[in-house]
N, C-alpha and C. Protein backbone atom coordinates (compact mmCIF):
# COMPACT_ATOMS: atom_id res chain seq x y z
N UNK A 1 -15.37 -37.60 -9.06
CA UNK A 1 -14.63 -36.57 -8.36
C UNK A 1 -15.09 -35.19 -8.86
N UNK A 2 -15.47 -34.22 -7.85
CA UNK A 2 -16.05 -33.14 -8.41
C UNK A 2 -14.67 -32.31 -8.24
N UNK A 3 -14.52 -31.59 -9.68
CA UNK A 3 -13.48 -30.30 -9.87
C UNK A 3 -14.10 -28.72 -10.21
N UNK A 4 -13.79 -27.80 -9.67
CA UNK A 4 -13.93 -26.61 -9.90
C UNK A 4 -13.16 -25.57 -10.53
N UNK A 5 -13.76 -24.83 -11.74
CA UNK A 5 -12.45 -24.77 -12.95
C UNK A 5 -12.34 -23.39 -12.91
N UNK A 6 -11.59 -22.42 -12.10
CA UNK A 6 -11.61 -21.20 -12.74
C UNK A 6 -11.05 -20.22 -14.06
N UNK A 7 -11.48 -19.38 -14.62
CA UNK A 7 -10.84 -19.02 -15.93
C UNK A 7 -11.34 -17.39 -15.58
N UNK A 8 -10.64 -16.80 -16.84
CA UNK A 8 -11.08 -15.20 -16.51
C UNK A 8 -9.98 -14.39 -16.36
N UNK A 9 -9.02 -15.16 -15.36
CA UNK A 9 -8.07 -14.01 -15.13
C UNK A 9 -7.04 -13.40 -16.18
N UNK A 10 -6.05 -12.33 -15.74
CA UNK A 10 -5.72 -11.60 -16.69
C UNK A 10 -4.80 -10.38 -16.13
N UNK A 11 -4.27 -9.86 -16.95
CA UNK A 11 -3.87 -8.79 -16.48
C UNK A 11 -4.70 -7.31 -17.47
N UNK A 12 -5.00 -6.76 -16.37
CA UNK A 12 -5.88 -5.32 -16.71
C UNK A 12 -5.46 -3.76 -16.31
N UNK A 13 -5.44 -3.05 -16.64
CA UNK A 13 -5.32 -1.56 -16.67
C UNK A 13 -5.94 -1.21 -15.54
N UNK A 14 -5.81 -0.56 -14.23
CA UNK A 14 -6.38 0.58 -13.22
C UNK A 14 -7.53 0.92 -14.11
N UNK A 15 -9.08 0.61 -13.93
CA UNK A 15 -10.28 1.01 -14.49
C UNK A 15 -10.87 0.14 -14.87
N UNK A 16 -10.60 -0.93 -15.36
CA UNK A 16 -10.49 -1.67 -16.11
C UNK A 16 -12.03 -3.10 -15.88
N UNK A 17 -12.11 -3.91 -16.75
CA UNK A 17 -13.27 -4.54 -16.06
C UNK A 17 -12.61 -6.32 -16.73
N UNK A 18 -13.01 -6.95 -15.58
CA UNK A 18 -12.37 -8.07 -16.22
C UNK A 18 -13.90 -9.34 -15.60
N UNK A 19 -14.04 -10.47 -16.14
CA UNK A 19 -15.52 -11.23 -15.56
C UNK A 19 -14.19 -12.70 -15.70
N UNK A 20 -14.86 -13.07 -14.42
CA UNK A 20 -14.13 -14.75 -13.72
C UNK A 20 -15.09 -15.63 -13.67
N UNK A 21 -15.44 -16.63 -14.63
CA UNK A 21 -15.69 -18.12 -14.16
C UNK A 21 -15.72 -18.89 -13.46
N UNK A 22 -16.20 -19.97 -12.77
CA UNK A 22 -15.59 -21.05 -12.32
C UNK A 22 -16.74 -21.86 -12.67
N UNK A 23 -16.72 -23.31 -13.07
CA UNK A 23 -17.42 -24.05 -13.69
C UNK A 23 -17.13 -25.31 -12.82
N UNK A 24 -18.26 -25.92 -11.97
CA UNK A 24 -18.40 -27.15 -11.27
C UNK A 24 -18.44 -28.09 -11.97
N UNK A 25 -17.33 -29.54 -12.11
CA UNK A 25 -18.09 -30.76 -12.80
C UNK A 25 -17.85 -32.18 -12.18
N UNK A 26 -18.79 -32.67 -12.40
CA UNK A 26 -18.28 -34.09 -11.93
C UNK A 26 -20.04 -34.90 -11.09
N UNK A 27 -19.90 -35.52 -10.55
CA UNK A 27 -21.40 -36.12 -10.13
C UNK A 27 -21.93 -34.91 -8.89
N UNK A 28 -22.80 -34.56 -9.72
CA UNK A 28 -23.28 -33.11 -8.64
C UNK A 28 -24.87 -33.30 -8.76
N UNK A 29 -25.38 -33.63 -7.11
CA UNK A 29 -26.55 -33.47 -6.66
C UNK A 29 -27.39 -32.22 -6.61
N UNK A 30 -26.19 -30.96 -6.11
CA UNK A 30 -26.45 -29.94 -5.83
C UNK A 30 -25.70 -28.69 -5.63
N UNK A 31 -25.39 -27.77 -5.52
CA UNK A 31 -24.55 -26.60 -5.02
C UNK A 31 -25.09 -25.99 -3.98
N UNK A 32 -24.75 -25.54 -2.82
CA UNK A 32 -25.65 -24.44 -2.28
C UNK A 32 -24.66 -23.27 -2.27
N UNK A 33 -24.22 -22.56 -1.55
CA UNK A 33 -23.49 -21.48 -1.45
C UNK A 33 -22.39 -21.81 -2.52
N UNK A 34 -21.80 -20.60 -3.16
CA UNK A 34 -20.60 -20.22 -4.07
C UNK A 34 -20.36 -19.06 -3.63
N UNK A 35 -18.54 -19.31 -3.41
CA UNK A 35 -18.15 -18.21 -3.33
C UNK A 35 -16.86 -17.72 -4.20
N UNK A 36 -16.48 -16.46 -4.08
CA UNK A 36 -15.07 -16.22 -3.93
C UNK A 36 -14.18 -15.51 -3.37
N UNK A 37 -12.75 -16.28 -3.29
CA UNK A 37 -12.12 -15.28 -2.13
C UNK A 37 -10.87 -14.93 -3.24
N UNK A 38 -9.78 -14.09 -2.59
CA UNK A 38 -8.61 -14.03 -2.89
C UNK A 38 -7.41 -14.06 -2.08
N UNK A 39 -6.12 -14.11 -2.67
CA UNK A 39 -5.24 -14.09 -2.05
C UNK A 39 -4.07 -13.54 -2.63
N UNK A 40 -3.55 -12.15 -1.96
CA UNK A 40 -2.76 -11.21 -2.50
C UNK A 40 -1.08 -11.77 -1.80
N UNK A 41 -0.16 -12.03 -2.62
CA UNK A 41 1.13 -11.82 -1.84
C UNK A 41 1.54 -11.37 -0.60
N UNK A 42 1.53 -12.29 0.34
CA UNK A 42 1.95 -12.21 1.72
C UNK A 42 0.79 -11.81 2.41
N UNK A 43 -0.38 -12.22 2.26
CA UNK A 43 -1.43 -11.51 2.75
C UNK A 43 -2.48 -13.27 2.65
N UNK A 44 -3.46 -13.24 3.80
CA UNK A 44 -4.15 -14.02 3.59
C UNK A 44 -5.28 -14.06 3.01
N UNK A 45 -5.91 -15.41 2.37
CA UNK A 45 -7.02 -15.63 1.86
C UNK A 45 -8.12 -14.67 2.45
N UNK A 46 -8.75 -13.73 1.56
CA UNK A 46 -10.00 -13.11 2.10
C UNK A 46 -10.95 -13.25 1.29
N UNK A 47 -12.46 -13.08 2.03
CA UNK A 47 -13.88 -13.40 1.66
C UNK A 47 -13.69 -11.81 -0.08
N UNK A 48 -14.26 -12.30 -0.91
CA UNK A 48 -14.77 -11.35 -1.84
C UNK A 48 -16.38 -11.12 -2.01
N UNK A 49 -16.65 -12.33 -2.38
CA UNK A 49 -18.57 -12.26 -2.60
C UNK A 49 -18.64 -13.63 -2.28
N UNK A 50 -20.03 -14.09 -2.12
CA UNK A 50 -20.58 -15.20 -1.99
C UNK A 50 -22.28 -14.95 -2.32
N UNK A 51 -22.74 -16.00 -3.06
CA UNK A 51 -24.20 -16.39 -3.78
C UNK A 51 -25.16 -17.76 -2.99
N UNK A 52 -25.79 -17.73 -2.19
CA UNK A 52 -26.81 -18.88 -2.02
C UNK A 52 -27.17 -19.09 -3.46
N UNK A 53 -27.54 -20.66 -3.11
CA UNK A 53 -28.28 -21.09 -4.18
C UNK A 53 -29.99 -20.41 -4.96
N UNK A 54 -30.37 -20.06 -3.70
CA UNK A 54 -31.72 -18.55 -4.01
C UNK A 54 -31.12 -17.37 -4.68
N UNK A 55 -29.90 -17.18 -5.15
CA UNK A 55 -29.41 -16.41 -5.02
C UNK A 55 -29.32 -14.93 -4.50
N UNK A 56 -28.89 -14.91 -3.09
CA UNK A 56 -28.79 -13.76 -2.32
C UNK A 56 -27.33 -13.72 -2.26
N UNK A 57 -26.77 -12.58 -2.12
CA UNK A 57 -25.57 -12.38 -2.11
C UNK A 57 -24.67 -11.89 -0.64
N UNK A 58 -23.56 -11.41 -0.83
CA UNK A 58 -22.81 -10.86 -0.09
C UNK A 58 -21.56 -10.58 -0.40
N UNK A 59 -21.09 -9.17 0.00
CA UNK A 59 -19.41 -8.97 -0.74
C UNK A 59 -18.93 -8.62 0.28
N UNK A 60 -17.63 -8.73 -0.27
CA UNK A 60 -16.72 -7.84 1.25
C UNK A 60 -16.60 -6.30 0.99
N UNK A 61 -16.69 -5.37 1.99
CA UNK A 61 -16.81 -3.87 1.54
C UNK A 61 -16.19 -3.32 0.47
N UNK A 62 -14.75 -3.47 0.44
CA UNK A 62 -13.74 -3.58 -0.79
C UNK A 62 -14.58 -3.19 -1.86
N UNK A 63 -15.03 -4.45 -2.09
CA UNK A 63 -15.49 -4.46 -3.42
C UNK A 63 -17.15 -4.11 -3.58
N UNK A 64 -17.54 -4.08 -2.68
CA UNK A 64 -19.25 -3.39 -2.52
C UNK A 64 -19.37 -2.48 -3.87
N UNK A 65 -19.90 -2.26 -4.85
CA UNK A 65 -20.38 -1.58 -5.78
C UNK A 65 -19.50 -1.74 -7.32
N UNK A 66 -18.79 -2.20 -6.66
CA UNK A 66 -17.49 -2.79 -8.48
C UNK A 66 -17.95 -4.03 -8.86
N UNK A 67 -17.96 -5.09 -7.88
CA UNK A 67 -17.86 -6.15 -8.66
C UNK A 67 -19.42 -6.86 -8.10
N UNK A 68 -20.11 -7.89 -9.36
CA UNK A 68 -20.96 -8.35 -9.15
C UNK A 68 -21.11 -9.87 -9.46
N UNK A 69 -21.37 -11.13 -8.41
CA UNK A 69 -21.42 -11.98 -8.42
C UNK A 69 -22.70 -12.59 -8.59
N UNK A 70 -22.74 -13.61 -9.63
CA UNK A 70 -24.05 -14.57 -10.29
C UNK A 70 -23.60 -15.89 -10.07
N UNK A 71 -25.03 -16.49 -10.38
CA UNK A 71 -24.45 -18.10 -10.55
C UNK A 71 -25.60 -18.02 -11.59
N UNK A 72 -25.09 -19.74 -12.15
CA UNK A 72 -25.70 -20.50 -13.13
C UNK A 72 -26.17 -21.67 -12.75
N UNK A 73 -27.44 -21.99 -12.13
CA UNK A 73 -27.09 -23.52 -11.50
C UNK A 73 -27.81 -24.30 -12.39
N UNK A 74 -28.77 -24.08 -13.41
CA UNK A 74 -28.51 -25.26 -14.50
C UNK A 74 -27.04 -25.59 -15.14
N UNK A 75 -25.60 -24.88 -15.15
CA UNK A 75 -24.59 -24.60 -15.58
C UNK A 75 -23.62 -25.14 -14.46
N UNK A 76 -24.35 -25.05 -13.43
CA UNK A 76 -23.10 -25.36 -11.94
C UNK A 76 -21.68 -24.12 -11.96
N UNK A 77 -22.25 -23.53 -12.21
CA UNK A 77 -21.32 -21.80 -12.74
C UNK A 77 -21.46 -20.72 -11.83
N UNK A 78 -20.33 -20.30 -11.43
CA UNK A 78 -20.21 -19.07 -11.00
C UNK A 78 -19.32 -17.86 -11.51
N UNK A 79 -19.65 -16.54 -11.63
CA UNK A 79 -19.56 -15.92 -12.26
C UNK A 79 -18.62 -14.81 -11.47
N UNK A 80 -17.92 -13.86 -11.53
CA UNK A 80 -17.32 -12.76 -10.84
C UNK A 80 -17.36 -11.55 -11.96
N UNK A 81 -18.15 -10.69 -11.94
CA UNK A 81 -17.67 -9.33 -12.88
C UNK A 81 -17.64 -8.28 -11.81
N UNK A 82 -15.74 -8.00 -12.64
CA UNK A 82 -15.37 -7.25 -11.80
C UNK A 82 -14.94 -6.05 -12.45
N UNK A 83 -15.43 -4.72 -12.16
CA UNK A 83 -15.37 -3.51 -12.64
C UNK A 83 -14.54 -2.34 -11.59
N UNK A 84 -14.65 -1.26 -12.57
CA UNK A 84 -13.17 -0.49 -11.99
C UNK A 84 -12.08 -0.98 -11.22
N UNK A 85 -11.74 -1.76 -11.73
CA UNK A 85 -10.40 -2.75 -10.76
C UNK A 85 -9.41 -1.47 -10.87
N UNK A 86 -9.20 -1.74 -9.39
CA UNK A 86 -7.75 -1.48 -8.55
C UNK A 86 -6.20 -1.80 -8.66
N UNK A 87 -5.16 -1.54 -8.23
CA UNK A 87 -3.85 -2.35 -8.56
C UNK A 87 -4.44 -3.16 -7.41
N UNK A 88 -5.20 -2.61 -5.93
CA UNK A 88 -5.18 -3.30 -5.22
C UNK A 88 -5.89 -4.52 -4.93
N UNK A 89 -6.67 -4.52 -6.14
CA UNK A 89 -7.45 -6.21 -6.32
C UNK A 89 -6.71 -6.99 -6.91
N UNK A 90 -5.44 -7.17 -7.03
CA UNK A 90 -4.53 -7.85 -7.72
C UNK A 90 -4.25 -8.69 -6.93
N UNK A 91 -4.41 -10.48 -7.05
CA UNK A 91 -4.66 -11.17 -6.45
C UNK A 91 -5.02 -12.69 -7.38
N UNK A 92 -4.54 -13.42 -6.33
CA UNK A 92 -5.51 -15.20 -6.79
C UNK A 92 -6.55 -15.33 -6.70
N UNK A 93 -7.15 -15.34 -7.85
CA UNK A 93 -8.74 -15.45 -7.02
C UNK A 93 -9.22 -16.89 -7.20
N UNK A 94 -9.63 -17.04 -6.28
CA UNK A 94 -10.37 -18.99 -6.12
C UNK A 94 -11.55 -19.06 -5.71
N UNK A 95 -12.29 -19.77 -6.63
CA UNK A 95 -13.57 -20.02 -6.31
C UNK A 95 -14.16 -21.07 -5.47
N UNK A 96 -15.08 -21.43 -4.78
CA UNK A 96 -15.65 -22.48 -3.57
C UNK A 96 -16.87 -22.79 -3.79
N UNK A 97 -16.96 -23.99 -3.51
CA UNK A 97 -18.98 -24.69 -3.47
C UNK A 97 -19.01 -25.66 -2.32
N UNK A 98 -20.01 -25.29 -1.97
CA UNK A 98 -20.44 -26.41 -0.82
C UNK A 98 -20.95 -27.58 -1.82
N UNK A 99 -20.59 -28.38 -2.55
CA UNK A 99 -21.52 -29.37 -3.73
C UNK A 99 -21.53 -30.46 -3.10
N UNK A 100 -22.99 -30.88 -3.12
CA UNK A 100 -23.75 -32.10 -2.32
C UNK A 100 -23.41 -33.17 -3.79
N UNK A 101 -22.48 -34.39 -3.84
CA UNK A 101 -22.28 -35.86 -4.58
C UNK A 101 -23.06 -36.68 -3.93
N UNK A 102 -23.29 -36.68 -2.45
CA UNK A 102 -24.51 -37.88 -2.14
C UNK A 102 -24.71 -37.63 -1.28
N UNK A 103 -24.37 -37.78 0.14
CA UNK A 103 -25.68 -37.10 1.45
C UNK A 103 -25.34 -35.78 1.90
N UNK A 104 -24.03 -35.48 2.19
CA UNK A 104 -23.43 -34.55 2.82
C UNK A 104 -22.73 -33.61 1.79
N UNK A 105 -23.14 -31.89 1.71
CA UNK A 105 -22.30 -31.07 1.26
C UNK A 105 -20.75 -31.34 2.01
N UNK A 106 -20.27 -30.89 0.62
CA UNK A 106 -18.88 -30.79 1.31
C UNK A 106 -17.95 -29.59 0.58
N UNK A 107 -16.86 -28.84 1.19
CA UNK A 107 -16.90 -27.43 0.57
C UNK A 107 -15.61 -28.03 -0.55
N UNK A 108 -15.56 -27.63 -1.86
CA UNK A 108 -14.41 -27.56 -2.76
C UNK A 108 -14.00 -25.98 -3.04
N UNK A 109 -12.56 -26.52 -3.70
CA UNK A 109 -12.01 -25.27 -3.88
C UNK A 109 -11.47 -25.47 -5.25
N UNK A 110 -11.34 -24.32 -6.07
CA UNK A 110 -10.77 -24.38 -7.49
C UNK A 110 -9.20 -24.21 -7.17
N UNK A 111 -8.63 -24.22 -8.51
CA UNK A 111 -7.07 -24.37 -8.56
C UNK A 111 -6.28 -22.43 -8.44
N UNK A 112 -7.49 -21.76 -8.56
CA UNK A 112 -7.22 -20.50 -8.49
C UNK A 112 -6.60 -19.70 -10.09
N UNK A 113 -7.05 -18.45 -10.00
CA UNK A 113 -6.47 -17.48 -11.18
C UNK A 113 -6.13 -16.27 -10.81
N UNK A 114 -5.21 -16.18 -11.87
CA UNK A 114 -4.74 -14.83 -11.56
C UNK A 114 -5.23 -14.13 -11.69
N UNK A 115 -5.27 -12.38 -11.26
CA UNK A 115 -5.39 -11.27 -11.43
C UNK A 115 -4.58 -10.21 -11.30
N UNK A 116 -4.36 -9.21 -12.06
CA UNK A 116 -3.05 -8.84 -12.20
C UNK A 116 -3.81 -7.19 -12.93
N UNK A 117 -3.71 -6.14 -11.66
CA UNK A 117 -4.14 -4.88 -12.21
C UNK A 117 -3.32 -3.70 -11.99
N UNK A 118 -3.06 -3.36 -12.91
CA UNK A 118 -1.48 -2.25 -13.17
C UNK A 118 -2.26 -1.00 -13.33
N UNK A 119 -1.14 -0.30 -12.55
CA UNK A 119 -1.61 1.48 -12.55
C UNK A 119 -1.44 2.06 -13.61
């Protein structure tokens, strides 16, 4: 059974820089895309960044120039550093993999972490 572990979160100061984890394990062929989204109180799940396995990226405007997303794929790791945080990035953040166990990717989701950024 493949699980996806996020860690990182926290509560941080308006400015502030905080870096999020998520660590793939279990019988893994492969990863291709990693992402992450969040989800703020009463508000739905939205795109944050996402990494191909080449690693090319993509963020949502929001966060265009604060935060920067890596992976590790000898590690099956994905990474979130997130700089000058907002109150308004305050949020669940959950990480995703398309991870190939035997023919077919299939997308997982982590258990989610907090984030918590005070003015």
């Amino acid at each position: 059974q493949v699980q996806l572990v996020e860690s990182g979160g926290g509560l941080v100061q308006a400015g502030g820089s905080l870096r999020l984890s998520c660590a793939a394990s279990g019988i893994i062929f492969g990863i291709n895309t990693m992402g992450w989204y969040r989800q703020a109180p009463g508000k739905q799940r939205e795109l944050v960044a996402t990494i191909t396995s080449g690693g090319s990226t993509n963020y949502a405007d929001s966060v265009k120039g604060r935060f920067t997303i890596s992976r590790d794929n000898a590690k099956n790791t994905v990474y979130l550093q997130m700089n000058s945080l907002k109150p308004e990035d305050t949020a669940v953040y959950y990480c995703n993999g398309w991870v190939t166990t035997s023919r077919v990717p299939r997308l997982y989701w982590g258990q989610g972490t907090q984030v918590t950024v005070s003015s």
